[in-house]
N, C-alpha and C. Protein backbone atom coordinates (compact mmCIF):
# COMPACT_ATOMS: atom_id res chain seq x y z
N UNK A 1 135.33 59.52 56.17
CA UNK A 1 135.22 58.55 55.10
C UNK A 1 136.37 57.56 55.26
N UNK A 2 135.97 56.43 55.50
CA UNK A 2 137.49 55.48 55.56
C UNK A 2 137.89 55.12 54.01
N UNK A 3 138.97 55.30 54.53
CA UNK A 3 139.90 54.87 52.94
C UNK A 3 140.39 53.29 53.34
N UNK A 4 140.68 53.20 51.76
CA UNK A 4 141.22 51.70 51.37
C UNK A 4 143.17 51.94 51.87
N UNK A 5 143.69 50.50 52.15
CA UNK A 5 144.49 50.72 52.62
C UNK A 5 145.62 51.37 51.50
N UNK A 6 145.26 51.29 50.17
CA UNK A 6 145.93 52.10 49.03
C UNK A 6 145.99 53.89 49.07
N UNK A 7 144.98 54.27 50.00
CA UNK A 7 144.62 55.31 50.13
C UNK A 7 143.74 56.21 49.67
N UNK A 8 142.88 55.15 48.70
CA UNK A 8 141.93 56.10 48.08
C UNK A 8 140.67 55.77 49.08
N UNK A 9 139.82 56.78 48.37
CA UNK A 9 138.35 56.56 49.36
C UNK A 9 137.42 55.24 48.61
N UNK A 10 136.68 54.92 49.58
CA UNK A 10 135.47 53.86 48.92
C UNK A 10 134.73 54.25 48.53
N UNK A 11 134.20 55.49 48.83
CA UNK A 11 133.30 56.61 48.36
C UNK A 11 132.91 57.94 48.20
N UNK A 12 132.77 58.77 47.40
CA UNK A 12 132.07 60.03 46.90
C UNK A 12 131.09 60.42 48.05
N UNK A 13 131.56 61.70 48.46
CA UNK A 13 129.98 62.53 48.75
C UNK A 13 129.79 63.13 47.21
N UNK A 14 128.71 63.55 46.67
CA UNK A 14 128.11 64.49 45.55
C UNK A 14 129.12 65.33 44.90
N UNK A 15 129.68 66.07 46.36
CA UNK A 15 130.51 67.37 46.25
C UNK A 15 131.54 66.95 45.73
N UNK A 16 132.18 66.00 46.56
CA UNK A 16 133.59 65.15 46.06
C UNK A 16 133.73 64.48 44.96
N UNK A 17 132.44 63.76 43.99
CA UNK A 17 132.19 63.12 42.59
C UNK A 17 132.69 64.09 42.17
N UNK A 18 131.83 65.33 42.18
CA UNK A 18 131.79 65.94 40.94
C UNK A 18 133.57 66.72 40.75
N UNK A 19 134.08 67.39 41.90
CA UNK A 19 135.18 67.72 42.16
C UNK A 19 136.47 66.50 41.28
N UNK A 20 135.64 65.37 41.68
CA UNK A 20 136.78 64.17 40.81
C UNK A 20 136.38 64.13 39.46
N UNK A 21 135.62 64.56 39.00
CA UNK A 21 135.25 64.04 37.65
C UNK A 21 135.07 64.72 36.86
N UNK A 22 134.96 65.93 37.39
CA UNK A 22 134.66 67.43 36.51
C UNK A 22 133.18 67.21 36.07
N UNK A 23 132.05 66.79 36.58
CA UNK A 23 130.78 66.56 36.09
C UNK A 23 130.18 67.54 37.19
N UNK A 24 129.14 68.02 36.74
CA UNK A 24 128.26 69.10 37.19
C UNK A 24 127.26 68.23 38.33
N UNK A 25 126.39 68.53 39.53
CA UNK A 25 126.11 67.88 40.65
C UNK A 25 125.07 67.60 39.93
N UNK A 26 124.02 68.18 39.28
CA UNK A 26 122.72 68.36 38.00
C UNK A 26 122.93 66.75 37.07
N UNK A 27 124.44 66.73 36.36
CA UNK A 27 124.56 65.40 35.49
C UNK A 27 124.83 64.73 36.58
N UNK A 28 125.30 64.64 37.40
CA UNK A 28 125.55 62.98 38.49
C UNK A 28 124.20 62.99 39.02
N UNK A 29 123.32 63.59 38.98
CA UNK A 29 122.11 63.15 39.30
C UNK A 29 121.28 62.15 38.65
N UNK A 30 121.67 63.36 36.97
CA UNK A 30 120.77 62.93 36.18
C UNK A 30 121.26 61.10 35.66
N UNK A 31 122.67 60.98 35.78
CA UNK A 31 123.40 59.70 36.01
C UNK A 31 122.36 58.85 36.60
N UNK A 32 122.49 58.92 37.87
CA UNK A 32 122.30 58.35 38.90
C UNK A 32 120.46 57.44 38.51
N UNK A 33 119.95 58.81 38.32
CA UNK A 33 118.44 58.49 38.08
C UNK A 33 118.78 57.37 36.80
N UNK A 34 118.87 57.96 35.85
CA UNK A 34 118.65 57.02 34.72
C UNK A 34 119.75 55.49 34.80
N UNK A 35 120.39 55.28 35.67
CA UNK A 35 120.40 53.96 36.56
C UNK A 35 122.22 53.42 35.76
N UNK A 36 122.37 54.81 35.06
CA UNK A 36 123.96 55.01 34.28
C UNK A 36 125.04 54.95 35.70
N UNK A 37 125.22 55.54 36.97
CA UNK A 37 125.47 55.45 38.11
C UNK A 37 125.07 55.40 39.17
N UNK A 38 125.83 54.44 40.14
CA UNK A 38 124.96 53.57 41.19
C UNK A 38 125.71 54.51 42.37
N UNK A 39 124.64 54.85 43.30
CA UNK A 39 124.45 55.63 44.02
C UNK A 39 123.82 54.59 45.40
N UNK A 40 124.64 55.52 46.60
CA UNK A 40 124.12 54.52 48.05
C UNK A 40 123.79 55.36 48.62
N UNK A 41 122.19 55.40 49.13
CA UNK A 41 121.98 56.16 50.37
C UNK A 41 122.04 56.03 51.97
N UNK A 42 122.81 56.87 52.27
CA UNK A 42 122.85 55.97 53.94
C UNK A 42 122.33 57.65 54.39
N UNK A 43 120.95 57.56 55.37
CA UNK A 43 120.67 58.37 55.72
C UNK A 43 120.24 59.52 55.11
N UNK A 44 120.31 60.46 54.80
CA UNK A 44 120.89 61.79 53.94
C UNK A 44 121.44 62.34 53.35
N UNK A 45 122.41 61.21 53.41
CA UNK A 45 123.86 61.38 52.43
C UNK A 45 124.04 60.32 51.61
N UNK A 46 123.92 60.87 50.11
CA UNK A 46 124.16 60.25 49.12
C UNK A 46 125.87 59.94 48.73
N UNK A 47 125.57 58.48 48.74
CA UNK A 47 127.58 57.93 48.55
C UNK A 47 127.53 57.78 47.33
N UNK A 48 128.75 57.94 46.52
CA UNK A 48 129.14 56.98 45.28
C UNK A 48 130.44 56.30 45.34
N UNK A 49 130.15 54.69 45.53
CA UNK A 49 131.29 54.08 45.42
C UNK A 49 132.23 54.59 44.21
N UNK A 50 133.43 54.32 44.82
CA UNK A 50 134.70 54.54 44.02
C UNK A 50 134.67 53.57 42.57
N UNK A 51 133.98 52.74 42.89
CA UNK A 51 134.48 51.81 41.74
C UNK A 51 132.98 51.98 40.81
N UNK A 52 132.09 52.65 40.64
CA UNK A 52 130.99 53.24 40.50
C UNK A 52 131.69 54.25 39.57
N UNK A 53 132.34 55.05 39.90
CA UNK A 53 132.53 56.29 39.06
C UNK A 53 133.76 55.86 38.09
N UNK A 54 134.66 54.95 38.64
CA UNK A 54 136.06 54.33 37.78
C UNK A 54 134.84 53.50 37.13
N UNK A 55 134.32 52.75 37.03
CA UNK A 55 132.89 51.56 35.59
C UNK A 55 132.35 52.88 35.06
N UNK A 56 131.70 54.31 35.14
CA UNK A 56 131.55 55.16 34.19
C UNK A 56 132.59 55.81 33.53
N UNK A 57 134.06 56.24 34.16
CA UNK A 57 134.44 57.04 33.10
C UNK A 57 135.18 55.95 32.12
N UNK A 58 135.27 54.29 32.73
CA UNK A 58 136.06 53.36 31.87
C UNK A 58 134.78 53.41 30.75
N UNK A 59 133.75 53.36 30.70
CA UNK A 59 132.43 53.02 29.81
C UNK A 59 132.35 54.68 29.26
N UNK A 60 132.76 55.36 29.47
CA UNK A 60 132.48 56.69 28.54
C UNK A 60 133.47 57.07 27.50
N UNK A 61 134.33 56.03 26.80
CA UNK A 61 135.37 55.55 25.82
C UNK A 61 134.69 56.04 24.42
């Protein structure tokens, strides 16, 4: 995963969202579907931009 030169990542695998966010793989789905988080598929592997999951937990206030 390339990181930003700050050092964080640009993106989430599933495993790694939920690990950051304390959300269950079941709710980042159910996120995802109902169009609450934006989700990239490349291939097989579902990404979540970084700034994707920082716009939900800033909006879950």
């Amino acid at each position: 995963m390339n990181d930003t030169p700050s050092g964080a990542p640009l993106a989430y695998s599933i495993k790694e969202a939920c690990r950051a966010t304390s959300l269950g793989r079941t709710r980042l789905y159910q996120l995802i579907a109902a169009g609450q988080l934006d989700a990239v598929k490349i291939g097989n592997r579902t990404l979540i931009p970084a700034r994707a999951l920082h716009k939900l937990l800033e909006g879950a206030r």
